[in-house]
C-alpha atoms as a PDB file:
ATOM      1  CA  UNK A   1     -58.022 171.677  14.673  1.00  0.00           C
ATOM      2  CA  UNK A   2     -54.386 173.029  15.543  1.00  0.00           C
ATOM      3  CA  UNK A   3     -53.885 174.707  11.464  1.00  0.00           C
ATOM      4  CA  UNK A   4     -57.561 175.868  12.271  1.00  0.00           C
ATOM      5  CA  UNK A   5     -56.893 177.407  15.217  1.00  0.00           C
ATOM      6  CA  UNK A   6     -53.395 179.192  13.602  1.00  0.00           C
ATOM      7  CA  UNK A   7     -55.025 180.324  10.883  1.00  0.00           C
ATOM      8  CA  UNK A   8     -57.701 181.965  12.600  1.00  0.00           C
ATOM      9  CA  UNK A   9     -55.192 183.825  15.005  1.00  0.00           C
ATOM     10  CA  UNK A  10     -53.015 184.426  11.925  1.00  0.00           C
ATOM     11  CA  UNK A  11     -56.107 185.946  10.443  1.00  0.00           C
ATOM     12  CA  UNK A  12     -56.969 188.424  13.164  1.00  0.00           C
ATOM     13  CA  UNK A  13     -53.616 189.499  13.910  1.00  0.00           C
ATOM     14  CA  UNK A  14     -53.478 190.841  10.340  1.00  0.00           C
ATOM     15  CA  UNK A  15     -56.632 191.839  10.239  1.00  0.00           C
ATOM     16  CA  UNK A  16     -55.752 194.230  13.292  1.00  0.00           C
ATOM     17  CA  UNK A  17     -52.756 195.897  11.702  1.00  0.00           C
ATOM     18  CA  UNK A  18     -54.378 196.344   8.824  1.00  0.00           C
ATOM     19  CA  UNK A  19     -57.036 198.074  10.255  1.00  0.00           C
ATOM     20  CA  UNK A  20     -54.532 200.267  13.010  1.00  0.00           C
ATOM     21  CA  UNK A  21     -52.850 201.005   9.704  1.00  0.00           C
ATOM     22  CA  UNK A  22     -55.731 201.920   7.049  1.00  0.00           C
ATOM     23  CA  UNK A  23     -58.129 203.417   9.815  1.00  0.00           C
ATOM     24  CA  UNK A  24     -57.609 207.482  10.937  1.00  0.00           C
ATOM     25  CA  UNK A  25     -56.366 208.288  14.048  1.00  0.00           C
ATOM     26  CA  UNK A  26     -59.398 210.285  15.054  1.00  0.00           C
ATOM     27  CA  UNK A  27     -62.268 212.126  13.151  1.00  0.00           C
ATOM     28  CA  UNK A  28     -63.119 215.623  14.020  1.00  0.00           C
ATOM     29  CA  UNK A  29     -65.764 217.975  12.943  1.00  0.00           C
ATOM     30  CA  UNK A  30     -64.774 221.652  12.297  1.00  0.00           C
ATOM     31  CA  UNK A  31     -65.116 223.535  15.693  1.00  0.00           C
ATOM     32  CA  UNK A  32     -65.476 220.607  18.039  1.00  0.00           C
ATOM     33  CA  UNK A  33     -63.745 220.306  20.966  1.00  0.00           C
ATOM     34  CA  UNK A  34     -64.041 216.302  21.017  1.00  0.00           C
ATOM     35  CA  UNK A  35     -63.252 213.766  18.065  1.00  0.00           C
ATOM     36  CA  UNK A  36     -66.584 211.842  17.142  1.00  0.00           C
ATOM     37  CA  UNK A  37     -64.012 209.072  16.371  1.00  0.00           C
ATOM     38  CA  UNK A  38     -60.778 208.222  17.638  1.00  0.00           C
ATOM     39  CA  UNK A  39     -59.044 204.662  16.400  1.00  0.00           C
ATOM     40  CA  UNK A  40     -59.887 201.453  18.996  1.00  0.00           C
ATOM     41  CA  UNK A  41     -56.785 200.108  17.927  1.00  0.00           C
ATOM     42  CA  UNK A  42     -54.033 202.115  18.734  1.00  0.00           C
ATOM     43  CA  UNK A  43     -54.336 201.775  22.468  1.00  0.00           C
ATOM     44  CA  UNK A  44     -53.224 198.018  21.528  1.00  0.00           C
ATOM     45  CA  UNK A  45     -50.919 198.943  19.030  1.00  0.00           C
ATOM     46  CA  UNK A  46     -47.621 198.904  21.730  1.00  0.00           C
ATOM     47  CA  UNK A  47     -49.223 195.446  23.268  1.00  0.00           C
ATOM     48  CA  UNK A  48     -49.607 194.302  20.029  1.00  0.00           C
ATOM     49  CA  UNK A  49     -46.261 194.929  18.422  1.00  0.00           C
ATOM     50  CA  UNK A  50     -44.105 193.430  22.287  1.00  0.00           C
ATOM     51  CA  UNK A  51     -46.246 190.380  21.290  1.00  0.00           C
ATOM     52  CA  UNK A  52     -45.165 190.224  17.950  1.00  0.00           C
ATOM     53  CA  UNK A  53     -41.756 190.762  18.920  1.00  0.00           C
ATOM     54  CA  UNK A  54     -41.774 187.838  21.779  1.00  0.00           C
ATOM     55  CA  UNK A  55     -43.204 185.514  19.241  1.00  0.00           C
ATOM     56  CA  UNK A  56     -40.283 186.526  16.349  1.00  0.00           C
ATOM     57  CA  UNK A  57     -37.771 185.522  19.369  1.00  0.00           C
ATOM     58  CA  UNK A  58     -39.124 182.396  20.234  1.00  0.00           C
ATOM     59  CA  UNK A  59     -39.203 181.636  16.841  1.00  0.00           C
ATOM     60  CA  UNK A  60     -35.579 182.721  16.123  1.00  0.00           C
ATOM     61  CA  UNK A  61     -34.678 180.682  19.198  1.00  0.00           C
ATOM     62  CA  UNK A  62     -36.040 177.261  17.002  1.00  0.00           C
ATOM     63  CA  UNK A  63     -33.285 177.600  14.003  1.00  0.00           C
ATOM     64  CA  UNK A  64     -30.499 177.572  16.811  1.00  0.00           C
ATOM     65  CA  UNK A  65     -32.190 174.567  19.217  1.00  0.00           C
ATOM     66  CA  UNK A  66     -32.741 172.238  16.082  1.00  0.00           C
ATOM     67  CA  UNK A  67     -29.235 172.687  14.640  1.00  0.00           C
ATOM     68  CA  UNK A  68     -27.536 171.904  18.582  1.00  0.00           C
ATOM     69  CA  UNK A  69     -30.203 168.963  18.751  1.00  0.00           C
ATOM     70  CA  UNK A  70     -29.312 167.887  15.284  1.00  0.00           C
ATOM     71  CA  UNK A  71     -25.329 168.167  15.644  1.00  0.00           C
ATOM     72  CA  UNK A  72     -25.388 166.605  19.471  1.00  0.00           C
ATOM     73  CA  UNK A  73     -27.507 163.592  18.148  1.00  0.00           C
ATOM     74  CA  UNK A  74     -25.087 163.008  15.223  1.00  0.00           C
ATOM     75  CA  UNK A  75     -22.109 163.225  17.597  1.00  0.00           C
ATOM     76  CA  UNK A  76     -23.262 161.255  20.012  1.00  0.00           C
ATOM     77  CA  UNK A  77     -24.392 158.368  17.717  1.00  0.00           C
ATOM     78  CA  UNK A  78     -21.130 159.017  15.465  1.00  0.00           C
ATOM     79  CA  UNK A  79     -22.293 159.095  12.188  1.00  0.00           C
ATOM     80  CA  UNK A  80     -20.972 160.381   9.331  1.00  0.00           C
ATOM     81  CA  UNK A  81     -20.604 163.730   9.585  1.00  0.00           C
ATOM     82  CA  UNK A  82     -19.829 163.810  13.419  1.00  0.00           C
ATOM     83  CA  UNK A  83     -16.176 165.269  13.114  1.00  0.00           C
ATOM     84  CA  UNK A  84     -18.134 168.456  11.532  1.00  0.00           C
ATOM     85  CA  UNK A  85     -20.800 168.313  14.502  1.00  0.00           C
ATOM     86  CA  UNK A  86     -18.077 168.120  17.126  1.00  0.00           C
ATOM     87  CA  UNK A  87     -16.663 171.279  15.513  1.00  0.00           C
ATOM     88  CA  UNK A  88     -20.119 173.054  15.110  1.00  0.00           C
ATOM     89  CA  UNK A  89     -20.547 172.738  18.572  1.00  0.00           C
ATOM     90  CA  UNK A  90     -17.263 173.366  19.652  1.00  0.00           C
ATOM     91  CA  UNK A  91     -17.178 176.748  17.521  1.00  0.00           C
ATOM     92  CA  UNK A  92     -20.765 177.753  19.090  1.00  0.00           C
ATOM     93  CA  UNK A  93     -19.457 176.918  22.548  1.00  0.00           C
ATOM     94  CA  UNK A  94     -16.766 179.446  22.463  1.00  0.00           C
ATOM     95  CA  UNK A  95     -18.176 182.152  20.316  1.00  0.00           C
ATOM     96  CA  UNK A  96     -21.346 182.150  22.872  1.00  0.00           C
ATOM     97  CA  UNK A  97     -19.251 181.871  25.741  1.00  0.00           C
ATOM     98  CA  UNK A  98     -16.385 184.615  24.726  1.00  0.00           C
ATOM     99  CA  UNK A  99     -19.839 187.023  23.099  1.00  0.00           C
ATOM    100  CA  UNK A 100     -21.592 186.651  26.487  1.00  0.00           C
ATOM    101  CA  UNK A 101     -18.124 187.720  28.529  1.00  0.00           C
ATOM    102  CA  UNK A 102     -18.050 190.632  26.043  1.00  0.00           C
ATOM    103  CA  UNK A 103     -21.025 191.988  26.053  1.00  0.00           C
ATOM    104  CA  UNK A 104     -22.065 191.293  29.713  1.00  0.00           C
ATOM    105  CA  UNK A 105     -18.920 193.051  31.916  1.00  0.00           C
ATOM    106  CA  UNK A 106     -21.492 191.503  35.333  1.00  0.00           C
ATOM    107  CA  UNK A 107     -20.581 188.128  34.366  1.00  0.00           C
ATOM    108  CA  UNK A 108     -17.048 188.610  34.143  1.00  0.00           C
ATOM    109  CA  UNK A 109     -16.948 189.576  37.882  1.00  0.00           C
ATOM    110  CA  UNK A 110     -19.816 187.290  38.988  1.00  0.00           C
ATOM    111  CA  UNK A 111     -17.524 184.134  37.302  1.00  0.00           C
ATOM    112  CA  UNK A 112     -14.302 185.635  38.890  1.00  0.00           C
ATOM    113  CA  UNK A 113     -12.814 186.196  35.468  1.00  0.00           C
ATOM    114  CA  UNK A 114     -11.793 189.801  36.027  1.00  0.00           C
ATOM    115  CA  UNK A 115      -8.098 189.312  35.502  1.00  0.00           C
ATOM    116  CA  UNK A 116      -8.519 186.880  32.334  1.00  0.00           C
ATOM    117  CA  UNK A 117     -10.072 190.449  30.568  1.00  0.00           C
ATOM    118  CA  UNK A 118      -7.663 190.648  28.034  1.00  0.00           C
ATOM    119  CA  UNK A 119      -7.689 187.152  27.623  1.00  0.00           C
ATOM    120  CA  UNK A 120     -11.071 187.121  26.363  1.00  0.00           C
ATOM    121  CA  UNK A 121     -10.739 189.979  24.346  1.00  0.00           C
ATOM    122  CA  UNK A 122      -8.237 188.574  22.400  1.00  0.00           C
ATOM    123  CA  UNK A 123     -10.182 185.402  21.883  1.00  0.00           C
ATOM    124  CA  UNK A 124     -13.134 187.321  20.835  1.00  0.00           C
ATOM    125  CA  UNK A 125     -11.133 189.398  18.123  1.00  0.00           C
ATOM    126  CA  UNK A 126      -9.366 186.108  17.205  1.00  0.00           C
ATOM    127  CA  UNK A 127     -12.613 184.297  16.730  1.00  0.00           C
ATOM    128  CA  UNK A 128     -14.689 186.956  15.130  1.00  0.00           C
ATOM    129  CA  UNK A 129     -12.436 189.434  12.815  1.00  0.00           C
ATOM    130  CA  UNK A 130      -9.789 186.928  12.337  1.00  0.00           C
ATOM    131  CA  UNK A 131     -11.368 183.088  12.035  1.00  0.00           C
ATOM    132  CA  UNK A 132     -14.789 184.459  10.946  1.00  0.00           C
ATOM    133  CA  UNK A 133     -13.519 187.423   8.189  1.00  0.00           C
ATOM    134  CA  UNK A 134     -11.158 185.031   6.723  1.00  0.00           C
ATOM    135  CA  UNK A 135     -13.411 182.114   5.813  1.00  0.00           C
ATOM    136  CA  UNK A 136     -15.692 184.765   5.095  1.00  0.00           C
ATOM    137  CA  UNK A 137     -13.450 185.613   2.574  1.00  0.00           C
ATOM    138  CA  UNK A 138     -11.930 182.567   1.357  1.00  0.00           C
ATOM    139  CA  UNK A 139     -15.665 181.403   0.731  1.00  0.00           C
ATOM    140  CA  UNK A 140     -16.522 184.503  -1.705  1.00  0.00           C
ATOM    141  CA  UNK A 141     -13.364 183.883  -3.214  1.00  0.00           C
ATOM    142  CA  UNK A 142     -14.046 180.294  -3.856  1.00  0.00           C
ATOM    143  CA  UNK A 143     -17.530 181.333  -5.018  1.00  0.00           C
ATOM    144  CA  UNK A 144     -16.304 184.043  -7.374  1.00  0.00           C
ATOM    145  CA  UNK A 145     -14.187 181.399  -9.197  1.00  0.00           C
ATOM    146  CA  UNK A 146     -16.834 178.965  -9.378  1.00  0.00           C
ATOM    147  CA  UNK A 147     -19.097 181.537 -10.858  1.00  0.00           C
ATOM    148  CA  UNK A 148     -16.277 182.933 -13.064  1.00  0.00           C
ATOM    149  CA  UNK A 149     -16.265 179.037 -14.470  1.00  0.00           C
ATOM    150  CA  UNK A 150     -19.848 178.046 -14.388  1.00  0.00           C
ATOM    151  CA  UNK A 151     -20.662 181.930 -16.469  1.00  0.00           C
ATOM    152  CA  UNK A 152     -17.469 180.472 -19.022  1.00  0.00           C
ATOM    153  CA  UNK A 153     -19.454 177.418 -19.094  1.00  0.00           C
ATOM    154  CA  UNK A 154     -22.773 178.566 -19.762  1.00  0.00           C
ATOM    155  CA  UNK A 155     -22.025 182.178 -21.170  1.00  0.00           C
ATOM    156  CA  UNK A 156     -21.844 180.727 -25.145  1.00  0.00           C
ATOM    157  CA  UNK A 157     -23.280 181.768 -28.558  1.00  0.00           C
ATOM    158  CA  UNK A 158     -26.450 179.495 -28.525  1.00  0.00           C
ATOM    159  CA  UNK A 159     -28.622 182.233 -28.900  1.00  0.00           C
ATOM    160  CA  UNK A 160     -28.570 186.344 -29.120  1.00  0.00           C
ATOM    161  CA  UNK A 161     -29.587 186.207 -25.288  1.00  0.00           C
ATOM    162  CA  UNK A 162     -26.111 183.779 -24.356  1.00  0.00           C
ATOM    163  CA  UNK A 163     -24.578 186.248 -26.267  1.00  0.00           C
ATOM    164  CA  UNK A 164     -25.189 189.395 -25.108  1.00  0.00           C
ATOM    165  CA  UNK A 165     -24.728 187.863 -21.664  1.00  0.00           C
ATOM    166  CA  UNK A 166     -21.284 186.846 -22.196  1.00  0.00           C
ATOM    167  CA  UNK A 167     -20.416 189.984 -23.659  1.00  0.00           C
ATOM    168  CA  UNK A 168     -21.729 192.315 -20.984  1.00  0.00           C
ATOM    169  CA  UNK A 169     -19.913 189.800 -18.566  1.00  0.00           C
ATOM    170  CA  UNK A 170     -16.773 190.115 -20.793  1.00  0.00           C
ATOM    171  CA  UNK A 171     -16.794 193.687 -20.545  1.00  0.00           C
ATOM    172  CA  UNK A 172     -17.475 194.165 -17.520  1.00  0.00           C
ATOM    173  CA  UNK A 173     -14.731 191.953 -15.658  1.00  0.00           C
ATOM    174  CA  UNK A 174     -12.374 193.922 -17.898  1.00  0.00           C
ATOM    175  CA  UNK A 175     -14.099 196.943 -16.961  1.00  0.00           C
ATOM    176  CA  UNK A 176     -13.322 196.513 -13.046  1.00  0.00           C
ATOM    177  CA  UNK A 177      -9.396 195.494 -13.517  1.00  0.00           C
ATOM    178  CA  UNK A 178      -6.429 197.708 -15.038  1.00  0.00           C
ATOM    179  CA  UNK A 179      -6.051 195.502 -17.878  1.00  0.00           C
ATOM    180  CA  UNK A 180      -9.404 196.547 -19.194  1.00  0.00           C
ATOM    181  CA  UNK A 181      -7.804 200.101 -18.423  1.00  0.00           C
ATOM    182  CA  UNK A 182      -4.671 198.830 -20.018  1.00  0.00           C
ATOM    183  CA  UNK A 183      -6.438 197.576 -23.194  1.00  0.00           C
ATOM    184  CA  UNK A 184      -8.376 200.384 -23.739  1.00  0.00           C
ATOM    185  CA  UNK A 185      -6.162 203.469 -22.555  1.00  0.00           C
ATOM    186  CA  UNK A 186      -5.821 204.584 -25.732  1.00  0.00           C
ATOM    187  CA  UNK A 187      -9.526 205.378 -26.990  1.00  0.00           C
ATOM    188  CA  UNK A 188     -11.292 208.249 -25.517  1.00  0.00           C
ATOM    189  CA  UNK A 189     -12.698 207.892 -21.972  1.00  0.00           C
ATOM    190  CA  UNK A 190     -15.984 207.643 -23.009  1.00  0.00           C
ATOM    191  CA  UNK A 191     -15.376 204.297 -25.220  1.00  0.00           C
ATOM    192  CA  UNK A 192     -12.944 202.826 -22.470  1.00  0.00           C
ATOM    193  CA  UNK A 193     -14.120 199.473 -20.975  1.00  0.00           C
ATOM    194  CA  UNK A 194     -14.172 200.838 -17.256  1.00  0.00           C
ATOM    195  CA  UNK A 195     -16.222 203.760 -18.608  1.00  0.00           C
ATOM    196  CA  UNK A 196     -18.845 201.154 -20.700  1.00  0.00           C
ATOM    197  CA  UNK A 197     -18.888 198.272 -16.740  1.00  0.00           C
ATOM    198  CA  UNK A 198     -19.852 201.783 -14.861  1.00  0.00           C
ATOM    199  CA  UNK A 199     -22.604 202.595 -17.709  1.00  0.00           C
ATOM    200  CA  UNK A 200     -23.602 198.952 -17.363  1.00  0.00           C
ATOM    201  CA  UNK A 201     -23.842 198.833 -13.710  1.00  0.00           C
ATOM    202  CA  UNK A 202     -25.809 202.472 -13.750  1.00  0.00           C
ATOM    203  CA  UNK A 203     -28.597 202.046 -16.085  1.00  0.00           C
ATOM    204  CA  UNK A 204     -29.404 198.579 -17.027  1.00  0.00           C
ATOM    205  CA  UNK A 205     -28.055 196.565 -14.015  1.00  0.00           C
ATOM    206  CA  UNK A 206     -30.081 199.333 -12.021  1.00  0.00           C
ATOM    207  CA  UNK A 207     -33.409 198.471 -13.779  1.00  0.00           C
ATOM    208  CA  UNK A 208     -33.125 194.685 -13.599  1.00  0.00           C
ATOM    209  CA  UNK A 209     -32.300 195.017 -10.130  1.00  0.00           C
ATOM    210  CA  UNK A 210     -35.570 197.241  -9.682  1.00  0.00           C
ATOM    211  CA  UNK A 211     -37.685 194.844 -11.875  1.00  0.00           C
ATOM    212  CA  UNK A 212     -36.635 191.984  -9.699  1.00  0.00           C
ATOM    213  CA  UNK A 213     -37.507 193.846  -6.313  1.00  0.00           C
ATOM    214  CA  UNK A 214     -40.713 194.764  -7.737  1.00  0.00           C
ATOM    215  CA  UNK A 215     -41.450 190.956  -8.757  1.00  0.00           C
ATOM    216  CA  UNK A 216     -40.089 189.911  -5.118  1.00  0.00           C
ATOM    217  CA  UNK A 217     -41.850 192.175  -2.918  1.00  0.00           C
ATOM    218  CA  UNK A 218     -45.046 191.015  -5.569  1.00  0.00           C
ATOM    219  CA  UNK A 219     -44.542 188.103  -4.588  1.00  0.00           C
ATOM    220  CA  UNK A 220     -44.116 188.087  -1.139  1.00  0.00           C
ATOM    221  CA  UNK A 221     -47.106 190.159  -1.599  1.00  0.00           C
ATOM    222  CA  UNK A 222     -49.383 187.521  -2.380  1.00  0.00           C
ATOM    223  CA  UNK A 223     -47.710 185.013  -0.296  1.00  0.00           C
ATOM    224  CA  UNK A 224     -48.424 186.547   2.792  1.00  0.00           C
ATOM    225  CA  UNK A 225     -52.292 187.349   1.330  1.00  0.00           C
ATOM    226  CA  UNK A 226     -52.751 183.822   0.650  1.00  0.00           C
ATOM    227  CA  UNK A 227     -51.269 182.662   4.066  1.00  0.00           C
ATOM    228  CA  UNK A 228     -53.276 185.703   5.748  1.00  0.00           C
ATOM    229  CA  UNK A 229     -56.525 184.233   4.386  1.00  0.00           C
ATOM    230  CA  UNK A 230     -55.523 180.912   4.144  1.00  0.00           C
ATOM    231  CA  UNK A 231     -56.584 179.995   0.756  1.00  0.00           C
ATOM    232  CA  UNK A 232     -54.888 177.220  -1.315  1.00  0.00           C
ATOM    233  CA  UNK A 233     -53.935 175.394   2.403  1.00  0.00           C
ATOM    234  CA  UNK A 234     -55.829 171.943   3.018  1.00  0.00           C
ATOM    235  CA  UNK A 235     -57.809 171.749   6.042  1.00  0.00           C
ATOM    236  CA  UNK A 236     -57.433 169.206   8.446  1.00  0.00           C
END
């Protein structure tokens, strides 16, 4: 009864923007004063989109709650993992506390923490753009290596497609450092390997990367159809 119930409200909520969408705004004869039809959904439209946008919060508010109640259960029964919990929560602690100082001058002076303003604002920049941007970085870095490795791995002549692969990748990581420049500073610019990387990046990179947000937003496409009208789901 509760999917049934979902569905159907799933089902009329698209079916009213689709209809505020596809529908005119009003229809007019020549030389009348008075539209002979004007759109019965757009007075909801602003009630309709403040709903949508309580519902996205509540539902942002879930990934948050289930990670705290996840971490604070593991902590408090101590099982593996809880040394990473206690720092989870720790981290969260202080980045909503010193965030909510920040952004909310009033709570500064209703807490009495008027003098400590500095304070905080160095914790905040210390938390943020120095803790946060260099993990942030250390974990790209670690990632580039690992798939720098995994592409050495896998990138091998098997096949014409391995191939080709490994040497567009082999081209273009020389193409982006100056020993690709270095290697190939004596040719003319327009066989040098940074020359060939910015080629590669500009015309076929561009038109996978187009193919595969055509075949994504497809397929969100008929996702969202198929949860719209609820085909393919079981029914209690």
């Amino acid at each position: 009864m509760r999917k049934t119930v979902v569905r159907v409200v799933t089902l009329l909520g698209g079916l009213f923007f689709v209809l505020e969408f596809m529908l005119p705004a009003e229809l007019r004869r020549p030389g009348a004063d008075r539209p002979y039809f004007t759109n019965p959904f757009s007075p909801w439209l602003n009630l309709a989109t403040d709903l949508v946008i309580v519902l996205g919060t509540m539902a942002f508010l879930l990934g948050p709650i289930n990670l705290i109640r996840s971490h604070f259960g593991n902590l408090v029964r101590w099982r593996r993992g809880a040394v990473e919990s206690a720092v989870f929560l720790l981290f969260l602690a202080l980045g909503l506390g010193l965030a909510g100082v920040k952004e909310f001058p009033d709570l500064k002076d209703a807490l009495g923490l008027a003098a400590a303003s500095d304070a905080f604002q160095s914790g905040y920049n210390l938390l943020f753009y120095g803790l946060m941007s260099a993990f942030g970085a250390t974990s790209m870095a670690l990632l580039a290596f690992y798939l720098v490795s995994a592409a050495y791995r896998s990138f091998r002549f098997q096949s014409l497609e391995a191939g080709v692969m490994m040497i567009t990748a082999l081209v273009v990581l020389l193409g982006l450092v100056p020993l690709g420049t270095f290697l190939t500073s004596w040719l003319p610019t327009e066989l040098q390997l940074p020359t060939w990387a910015a080629w590669i990046f500009a015309v076929p990179n561009s038109a996978v990367q187009r193919a595969v947000v055509i075949g994504t937003f497809a397929g969100a496409f008929a996702a969202g159809l198929r949860l719209w009208l609820g085909v393919g789901q079981k029914t209690e």
